[in-house]
N, C-alpha and C. Protein backbone atom coordinates (compact mmCIF):
# COMPACT_ATOMS: atom_id res chain seq x y z
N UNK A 1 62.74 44.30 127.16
CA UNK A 1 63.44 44.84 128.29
C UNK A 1 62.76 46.14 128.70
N UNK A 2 62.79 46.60 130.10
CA UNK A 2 62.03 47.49 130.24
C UNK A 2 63.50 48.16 131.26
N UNK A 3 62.87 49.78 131.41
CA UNK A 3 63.62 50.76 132.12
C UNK A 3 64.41 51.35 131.35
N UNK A 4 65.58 52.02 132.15
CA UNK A 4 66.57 52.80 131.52
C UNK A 4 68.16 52.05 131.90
N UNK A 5 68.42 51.44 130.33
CA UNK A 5 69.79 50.38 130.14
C UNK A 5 70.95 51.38 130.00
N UNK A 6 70.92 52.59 130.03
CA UNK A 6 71.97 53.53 129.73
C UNK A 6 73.69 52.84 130.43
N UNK A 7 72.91 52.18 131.82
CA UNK A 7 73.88 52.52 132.64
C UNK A 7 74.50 53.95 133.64
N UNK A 8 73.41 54.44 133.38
CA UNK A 8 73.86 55.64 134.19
C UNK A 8 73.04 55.74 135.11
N UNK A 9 73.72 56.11 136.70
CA UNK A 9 72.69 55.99 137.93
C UNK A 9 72.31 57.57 137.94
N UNK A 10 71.09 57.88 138.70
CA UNK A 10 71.14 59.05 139.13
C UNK A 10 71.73 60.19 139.71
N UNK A 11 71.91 61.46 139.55
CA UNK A 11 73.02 62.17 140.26
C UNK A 11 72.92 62.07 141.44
N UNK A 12 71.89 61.73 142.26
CA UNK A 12 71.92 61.75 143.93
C UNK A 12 72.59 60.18 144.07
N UNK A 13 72.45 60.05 143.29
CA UNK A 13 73.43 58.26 143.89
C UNK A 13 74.70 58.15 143.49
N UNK A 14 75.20 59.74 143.03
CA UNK A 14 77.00 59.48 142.55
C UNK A 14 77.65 59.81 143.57
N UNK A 15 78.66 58.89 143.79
CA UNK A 15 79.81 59.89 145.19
C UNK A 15 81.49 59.70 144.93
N UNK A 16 82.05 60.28 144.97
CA UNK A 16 83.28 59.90 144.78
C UNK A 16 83.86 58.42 145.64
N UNK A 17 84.89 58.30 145.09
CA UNK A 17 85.31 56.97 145.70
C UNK A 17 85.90 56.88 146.71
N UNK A 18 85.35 55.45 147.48
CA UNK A 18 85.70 55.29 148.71
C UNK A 18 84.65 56.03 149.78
N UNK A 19 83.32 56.51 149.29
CA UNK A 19 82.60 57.01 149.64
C UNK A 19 81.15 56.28 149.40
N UNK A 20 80.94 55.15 148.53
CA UNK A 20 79.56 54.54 147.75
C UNK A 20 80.20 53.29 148.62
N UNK A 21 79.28 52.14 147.98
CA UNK A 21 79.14 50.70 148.68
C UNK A 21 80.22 49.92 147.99
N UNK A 22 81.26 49.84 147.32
CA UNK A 22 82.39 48.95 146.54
C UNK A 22 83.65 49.01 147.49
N UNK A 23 83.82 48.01 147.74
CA UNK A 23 84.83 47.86 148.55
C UNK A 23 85.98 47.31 147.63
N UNK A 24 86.75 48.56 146.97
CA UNK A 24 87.61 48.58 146.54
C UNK A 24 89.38 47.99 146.74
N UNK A 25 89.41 48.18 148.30
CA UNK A 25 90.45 47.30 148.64
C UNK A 25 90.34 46.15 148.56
N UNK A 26 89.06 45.34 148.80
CA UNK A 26 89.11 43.43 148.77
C UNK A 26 89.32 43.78 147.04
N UNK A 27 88.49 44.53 146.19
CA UNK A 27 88.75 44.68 144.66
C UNK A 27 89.71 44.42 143.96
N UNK A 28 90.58 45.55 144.38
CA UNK A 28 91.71 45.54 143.85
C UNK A 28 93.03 43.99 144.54
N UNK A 29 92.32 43.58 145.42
CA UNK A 29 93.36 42.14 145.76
C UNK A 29 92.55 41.47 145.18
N UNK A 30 91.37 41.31 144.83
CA UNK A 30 91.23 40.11 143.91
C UNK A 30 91.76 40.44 142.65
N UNK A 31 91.64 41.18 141.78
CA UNK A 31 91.94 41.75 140.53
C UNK A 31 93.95 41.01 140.57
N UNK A 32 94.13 41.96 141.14
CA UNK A 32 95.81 41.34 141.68
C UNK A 32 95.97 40.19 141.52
N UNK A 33 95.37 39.11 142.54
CA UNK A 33 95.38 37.69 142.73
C UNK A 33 95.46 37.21 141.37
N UNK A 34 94.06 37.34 141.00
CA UNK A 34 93.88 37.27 139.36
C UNK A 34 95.08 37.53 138.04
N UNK A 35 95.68 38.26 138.60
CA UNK A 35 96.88 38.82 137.29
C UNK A 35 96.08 39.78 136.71
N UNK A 36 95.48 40.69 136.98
CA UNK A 36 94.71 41.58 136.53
C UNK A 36 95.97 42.89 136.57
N UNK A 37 96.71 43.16 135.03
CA UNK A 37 97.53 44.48 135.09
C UNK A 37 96.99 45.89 135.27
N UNK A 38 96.04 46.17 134.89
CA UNK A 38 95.82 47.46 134.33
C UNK A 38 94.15 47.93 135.02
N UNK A 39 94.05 48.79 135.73
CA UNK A 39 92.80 48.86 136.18
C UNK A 39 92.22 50.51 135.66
N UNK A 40 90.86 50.32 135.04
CA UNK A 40 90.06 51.55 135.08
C UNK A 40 88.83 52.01 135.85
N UNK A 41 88.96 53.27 136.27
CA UNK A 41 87.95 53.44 136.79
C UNK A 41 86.79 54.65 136.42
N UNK A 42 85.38 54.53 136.53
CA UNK A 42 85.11 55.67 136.01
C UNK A 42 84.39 56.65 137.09
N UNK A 43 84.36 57.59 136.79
CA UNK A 43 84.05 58.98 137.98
C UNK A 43 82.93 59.59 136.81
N UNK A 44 81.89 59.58 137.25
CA UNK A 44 80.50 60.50 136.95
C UNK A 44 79.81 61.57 137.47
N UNK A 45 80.95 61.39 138.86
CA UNK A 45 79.93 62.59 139.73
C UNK A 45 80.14 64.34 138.75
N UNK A 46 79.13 64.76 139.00
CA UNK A 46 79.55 66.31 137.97
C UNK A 46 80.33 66.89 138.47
N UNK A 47 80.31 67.35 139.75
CA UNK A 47 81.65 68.32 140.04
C UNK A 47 82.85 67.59 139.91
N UNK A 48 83.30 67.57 138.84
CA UNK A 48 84.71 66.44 138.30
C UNK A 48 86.44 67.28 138.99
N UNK A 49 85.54 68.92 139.59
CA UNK A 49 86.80 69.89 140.35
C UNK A 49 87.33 69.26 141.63
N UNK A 50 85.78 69.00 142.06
CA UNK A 50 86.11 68.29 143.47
C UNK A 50 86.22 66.96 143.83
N UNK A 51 85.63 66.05 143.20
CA UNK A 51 85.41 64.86 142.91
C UNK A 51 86.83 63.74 142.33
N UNK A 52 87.38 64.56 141.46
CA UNK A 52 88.51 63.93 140.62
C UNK A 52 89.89 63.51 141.51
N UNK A 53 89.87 64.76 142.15
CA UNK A 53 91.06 64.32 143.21
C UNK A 53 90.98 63.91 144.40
N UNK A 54 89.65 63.84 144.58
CA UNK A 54 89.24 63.34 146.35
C UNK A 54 88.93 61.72 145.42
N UNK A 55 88.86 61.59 144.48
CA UNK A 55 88.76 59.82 144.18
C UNK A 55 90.45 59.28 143.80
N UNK A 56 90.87 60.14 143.75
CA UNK A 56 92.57 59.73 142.89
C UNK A 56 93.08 59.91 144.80
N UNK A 57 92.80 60.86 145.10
CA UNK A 57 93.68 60.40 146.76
C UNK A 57 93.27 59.05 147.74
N UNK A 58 91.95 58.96 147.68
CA UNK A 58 91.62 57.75 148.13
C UNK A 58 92.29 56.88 147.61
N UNK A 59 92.00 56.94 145.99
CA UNK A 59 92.46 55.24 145.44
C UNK A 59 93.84 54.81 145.45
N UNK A 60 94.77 56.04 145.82
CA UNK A 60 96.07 55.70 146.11
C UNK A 60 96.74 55.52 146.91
N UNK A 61 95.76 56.15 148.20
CA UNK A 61 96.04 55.89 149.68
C UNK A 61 95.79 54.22 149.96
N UNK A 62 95.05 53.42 148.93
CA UNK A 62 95.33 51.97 149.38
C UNK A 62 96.75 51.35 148.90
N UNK A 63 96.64 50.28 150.58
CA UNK A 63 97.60 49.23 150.36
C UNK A 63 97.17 48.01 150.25
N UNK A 64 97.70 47.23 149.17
CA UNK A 64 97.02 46.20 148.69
C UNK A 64 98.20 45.26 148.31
């Protein structure tokens, strides 16, 4: 295997949510559909001051 398997993207490619390419609302209705109870999510961007609650207001401002 070659590269870096960490799983971790670069800091210029972190953004809080609802801000990157995942379209979280079709997400979370499939997950639903599914019987999917319990959802996690993870937040990497570093400023976790500004970042933490601009991803927790988005993700709760959906209706699904």
């Amino acid at each position: 295997m070659e590269g870096d398997l960490s799983g971790r993207a670069p800091s210029e490619h972190m953004v809080v949510l609802g801000k990157g390419q995942v379209d979280f609302k079709s997400l979370l209705i499939a997950a639903r559909d599914s019987n999917i109870k319990y959802f996690y999510l993870e937040d990497e961007v570093e400023d976790v001051k500004t970042s933490v609650p601009e991803s927790y207001e988005y993700i709760t401002s959906l209706t699904y």
